[in-house]
N, C-alpha and C. Protein backbone atom coordinates (compact mmCIF):
# COMPACT_ATOMS: atom_id res chain seq x y z
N UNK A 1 -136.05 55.90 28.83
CA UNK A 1 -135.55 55.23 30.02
C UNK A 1 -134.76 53.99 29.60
N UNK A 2 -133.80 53.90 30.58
CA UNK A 2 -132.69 52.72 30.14
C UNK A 2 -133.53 51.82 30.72
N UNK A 3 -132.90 50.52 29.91
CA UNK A 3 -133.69 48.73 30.97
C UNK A 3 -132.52 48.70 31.71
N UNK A 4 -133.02 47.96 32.69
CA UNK A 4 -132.21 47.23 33.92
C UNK A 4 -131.30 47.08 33.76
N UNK A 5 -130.74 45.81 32.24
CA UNK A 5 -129.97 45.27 32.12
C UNK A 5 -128.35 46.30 31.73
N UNK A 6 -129.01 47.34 30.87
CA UNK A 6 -127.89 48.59 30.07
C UNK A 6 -127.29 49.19 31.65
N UNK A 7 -128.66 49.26 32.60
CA UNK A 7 -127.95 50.25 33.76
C UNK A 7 -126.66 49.07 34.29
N UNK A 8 -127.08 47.73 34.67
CA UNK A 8 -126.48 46.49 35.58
C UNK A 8 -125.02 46.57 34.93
N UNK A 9 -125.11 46.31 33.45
CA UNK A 9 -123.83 46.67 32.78
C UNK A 9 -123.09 47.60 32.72
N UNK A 10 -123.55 48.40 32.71
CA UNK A 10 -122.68 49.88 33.02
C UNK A 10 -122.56 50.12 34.27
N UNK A 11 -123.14 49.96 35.16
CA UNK A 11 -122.23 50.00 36.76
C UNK A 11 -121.07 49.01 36.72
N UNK A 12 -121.41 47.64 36.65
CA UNK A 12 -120.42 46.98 36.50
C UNK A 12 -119.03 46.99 35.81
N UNK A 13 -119.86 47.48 34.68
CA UNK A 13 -117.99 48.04 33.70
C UNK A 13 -117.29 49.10 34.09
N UNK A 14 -118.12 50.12 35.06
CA UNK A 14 -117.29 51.29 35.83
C UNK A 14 -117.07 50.37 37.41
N UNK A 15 -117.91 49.43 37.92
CA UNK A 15 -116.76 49.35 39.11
C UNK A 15 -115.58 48.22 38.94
N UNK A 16 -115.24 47.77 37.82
CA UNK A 16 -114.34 46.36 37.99
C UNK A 16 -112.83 47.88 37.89
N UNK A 17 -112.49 48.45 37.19
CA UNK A 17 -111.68 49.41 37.11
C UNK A 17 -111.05 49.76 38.53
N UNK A 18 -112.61 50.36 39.76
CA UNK A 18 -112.18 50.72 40.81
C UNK A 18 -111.55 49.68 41.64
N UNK A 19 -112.26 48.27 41.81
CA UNK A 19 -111.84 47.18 42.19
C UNK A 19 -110.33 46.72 41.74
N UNK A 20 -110.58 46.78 40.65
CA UNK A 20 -108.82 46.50 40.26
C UNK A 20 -108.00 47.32 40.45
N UNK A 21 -108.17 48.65 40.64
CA UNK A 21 -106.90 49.67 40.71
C UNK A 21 -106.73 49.48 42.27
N UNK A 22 -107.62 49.11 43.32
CA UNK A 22 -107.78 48.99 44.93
C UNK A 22 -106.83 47.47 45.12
N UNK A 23 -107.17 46.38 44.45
CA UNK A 23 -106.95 45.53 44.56
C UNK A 23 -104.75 45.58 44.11
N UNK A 24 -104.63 46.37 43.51
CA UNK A 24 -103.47 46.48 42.63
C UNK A 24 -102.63 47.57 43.56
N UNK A 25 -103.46 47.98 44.27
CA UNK A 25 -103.00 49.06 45.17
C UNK A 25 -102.36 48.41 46.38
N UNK A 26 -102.55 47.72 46.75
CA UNK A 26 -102.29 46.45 47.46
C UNK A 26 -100.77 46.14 47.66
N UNK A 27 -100.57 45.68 46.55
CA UNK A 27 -99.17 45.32 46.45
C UNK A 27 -98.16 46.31 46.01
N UNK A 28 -99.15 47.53 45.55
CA UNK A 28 -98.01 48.69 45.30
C UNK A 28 -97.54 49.49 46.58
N UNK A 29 -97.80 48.82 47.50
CA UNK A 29 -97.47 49.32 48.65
C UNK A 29 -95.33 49.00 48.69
N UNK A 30 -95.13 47.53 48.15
CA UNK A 30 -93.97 47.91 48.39
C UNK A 30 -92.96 48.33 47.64
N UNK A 31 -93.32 48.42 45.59
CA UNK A 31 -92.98 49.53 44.96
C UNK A 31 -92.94 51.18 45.85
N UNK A 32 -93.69 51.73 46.25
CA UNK A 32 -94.01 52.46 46.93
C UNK A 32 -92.89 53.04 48.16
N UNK A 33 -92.75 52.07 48.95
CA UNK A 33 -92.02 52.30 50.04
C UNK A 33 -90.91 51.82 49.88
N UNK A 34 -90.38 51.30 48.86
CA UNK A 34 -88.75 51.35 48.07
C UNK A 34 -89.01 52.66 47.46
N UNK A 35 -89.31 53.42 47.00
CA UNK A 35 -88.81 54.71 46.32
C UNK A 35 -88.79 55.39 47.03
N UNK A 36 -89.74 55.64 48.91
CA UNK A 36 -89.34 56.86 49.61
C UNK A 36 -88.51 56.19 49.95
N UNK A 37 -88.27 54.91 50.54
CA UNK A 37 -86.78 54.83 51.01
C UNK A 37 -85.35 54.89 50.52
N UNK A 38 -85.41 54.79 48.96
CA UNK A 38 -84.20 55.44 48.09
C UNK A 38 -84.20 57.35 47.97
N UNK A 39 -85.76 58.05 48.54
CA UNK A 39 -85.59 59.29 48.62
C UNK A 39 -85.37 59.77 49.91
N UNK A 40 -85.89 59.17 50.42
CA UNK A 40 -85.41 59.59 51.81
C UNK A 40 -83.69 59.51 52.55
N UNK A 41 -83.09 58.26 52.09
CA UNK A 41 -82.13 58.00 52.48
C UNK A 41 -81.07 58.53 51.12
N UNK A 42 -81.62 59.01 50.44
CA UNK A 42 -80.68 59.85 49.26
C UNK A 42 -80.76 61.39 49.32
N UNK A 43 -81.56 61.89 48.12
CA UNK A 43 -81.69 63.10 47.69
C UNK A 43 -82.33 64.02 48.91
N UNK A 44 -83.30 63.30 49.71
CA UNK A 44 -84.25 64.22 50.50
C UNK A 44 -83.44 64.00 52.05
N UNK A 45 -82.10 63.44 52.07
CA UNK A 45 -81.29 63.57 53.22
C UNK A 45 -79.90 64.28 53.20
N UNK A 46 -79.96 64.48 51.60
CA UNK A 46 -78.55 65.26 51.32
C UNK A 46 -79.71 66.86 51.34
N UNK A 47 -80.71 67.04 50.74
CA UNK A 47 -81.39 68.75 51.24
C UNK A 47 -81.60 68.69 52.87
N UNK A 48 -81.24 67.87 53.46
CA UNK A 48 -81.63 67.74 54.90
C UNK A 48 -82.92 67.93 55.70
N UNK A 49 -83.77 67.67 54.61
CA UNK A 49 -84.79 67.22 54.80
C UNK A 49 -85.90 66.06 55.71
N UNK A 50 -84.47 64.88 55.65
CA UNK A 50 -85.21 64.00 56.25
C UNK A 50 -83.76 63.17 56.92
N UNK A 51 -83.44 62.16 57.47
CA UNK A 51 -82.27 62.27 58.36
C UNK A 51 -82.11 60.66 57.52
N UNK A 52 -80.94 59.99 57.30
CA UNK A 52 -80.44 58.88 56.69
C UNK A 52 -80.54 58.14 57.97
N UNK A 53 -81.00 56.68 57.82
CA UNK A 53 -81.07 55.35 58.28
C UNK A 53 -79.62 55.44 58.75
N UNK A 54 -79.60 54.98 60.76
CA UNK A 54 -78.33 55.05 60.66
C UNK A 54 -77.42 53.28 60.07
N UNK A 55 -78.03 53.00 59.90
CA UNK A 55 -77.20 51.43 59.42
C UNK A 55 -77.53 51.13 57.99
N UNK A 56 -77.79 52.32 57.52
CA UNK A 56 -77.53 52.49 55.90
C UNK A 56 -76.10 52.51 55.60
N UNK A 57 -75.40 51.94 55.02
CA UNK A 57 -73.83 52.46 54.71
C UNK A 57 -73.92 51.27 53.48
N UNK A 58 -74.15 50.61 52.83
CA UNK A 58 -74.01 49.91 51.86
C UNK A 58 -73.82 51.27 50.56
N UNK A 59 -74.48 52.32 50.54
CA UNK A 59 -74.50 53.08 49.12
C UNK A 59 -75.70 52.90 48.84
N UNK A 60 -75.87 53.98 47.97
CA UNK A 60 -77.24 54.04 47.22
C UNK A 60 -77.28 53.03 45.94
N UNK A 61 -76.35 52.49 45.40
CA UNK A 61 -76.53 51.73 43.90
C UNK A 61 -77.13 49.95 44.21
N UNK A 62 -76.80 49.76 45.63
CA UNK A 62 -77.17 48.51 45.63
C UNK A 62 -78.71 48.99 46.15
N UNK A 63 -79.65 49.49 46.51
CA UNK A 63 -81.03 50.05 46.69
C UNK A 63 -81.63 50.39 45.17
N UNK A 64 -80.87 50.77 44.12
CA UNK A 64 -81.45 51.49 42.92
C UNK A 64 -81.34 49.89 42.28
N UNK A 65 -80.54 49.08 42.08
CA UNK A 65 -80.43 47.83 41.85
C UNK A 65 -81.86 46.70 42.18
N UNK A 66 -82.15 47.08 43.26
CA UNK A 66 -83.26 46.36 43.56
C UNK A 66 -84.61 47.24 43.31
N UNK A 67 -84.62 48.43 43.39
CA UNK A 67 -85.72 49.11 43.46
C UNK A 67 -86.07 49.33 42.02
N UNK A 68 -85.31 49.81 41.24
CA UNK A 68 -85.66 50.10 39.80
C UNK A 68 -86.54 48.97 38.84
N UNK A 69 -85.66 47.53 38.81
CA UNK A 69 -86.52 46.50 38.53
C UNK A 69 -87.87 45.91 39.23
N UNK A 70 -88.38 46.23 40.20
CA UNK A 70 -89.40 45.98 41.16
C UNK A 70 -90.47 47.54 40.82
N UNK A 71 -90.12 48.30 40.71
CA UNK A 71 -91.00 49.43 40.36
C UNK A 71 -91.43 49.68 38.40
N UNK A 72 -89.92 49.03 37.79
CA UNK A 72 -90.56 49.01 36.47
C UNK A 72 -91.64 47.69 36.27
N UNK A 73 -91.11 46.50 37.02
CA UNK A 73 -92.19 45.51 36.82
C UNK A 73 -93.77 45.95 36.94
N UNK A 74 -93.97 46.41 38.04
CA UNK A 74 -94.93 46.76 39.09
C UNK A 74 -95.75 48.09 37.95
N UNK A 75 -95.06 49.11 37.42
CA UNK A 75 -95.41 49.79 36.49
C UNK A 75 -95.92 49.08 35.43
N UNK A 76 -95.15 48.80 34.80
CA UNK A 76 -95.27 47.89 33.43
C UNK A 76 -96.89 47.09 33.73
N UNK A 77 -97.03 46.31 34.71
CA UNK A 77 -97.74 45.91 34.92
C UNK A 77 -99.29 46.45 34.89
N UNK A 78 -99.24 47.41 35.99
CA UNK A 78 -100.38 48.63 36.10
C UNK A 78 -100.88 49.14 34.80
N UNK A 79 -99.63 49.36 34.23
CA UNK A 79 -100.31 50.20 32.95
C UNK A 79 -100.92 49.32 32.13
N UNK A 80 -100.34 48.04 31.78
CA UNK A 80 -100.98 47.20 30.82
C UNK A 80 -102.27 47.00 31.11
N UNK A 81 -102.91 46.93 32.65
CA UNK A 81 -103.81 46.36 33.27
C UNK A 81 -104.88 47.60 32.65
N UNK A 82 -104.68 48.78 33.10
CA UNK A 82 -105.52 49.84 32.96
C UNK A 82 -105.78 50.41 31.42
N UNK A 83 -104.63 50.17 30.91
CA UNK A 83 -104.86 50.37 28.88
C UNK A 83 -105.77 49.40 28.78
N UNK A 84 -105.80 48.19 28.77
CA UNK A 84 -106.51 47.44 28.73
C UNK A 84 -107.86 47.63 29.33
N UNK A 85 -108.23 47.66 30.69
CA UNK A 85 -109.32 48.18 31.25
C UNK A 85 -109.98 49.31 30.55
N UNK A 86 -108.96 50.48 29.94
CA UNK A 86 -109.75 51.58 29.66
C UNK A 86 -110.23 51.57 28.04
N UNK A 87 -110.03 50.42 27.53
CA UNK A 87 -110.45 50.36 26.01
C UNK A 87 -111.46 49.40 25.93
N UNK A 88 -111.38 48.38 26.67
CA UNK A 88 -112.22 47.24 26.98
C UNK A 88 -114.00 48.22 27.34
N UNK A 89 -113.23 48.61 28.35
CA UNK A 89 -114.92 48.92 29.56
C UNK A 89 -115.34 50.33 29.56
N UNK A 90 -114.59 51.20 29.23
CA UNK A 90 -114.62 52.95 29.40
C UNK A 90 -114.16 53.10 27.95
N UNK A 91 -114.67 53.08 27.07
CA UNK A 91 -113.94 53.60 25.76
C UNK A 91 -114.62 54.77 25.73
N UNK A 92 -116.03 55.28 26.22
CA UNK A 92 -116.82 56.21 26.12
C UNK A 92 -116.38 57.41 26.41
N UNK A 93 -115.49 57.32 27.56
CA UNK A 93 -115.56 58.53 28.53
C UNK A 93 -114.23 59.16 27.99
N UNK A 94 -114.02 60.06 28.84
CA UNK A 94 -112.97 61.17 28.56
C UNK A 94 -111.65 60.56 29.25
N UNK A 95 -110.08 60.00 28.89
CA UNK A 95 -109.01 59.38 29.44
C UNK A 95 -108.38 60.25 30.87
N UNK A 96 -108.53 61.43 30.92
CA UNK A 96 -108.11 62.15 31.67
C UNK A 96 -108.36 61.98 33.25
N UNK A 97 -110.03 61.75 33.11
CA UNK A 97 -110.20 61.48 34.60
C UNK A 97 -109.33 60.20 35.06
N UNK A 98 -110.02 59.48 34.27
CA UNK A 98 -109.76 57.96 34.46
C UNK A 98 -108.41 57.53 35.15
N UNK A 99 -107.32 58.46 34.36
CA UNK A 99 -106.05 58.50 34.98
C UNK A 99 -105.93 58.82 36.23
N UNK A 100 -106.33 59.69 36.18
CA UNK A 100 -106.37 60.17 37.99
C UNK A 100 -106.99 59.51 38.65
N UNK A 101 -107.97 58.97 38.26
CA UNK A 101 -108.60 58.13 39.48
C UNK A 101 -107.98 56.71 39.90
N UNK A 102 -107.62 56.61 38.65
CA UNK A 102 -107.00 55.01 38.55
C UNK A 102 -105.43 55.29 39.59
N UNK A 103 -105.03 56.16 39.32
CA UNK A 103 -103.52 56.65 40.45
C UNK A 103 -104.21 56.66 41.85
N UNK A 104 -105.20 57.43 42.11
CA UNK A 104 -105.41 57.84 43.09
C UNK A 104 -106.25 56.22 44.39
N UNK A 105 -106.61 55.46 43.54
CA UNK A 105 -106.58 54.34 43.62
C UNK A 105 -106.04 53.38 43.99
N UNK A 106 -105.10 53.94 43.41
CA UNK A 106 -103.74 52.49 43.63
C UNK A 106 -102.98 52.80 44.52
N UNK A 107 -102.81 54.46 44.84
CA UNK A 107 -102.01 55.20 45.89
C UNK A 107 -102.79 55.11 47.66
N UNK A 108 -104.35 54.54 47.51
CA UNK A 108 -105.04 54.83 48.95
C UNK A 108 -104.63 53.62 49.50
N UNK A 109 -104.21 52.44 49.18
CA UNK A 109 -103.99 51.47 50.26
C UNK A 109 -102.63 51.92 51.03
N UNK A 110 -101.77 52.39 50.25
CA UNK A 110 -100.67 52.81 50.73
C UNK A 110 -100.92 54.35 51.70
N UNK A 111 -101.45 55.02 51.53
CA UNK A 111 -101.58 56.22 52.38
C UNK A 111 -102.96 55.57 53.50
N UNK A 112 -103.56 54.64 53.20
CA UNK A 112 -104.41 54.22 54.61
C UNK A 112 -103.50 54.01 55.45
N UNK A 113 -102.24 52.69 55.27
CA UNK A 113 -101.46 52.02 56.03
C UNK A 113 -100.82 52.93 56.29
N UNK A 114 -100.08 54.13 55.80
CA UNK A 114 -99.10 54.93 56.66
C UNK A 114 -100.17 55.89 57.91
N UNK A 115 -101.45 56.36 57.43
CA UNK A 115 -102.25 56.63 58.10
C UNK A 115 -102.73 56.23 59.57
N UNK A 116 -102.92 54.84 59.08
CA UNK A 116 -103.77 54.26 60.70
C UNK A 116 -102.37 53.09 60.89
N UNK A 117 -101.54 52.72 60.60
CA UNK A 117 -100.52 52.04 60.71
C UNK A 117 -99.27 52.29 61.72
């Protein structure tokens, strides 16, 4: 049988991960909603898929201009956070889940708000 203390630690080093990928999820809301709005008002309106903003007329390069640097930051960021997290606190486990969960994570604040929003 484990002591107290091995269990207290090991919950803790598996929930700061969930906390931070929730917490990080947060602000990836508007990485997020710059890329459907460069897909929506681009590629997924030329398959006619989805219908272009009518007071879009600037072009797509001044949107990729702003969106590209704001989503590599925002990336760059995430990943450092979670390499880090996953060598620090999870070195044990298998990387595979972790990934997915850690996405799936960062992706629920944004699908709550389009949800109940």
């Amino acid at each position: 049988m484990q002591a107290p203390a091995v269990e207290k630690a090991r919950l803790w080093k598996s929930s700061v991960p969930v906390v931070a990928n929730l917490v990080l999820g947060m602000p990836a809301v508007v990485p997020i909603f710059l890329i459907w709005y460069v897909l929506s008002n681009g590629p997924l309106a030329e398959l006619g898929w989805t219908q272009r903003e009518a007071t879009e007329n600037d072009g797509m390069l001044l949107w990729l201009v702003i969106v590209v640097p704001v989503v590599a930051c925002f990336g760059g960021f995430w990943t450092l956070i979670n390499l880090w997290m996953r060598r620090r606190l999870i070195s044990e486990a298998s990387p595979y889940p972790y990934w997915s969960v850690a996405v799936t994570l960062t992706l629920a604040p944004f699908f709550l708000g389009v949800a109940f929003g």
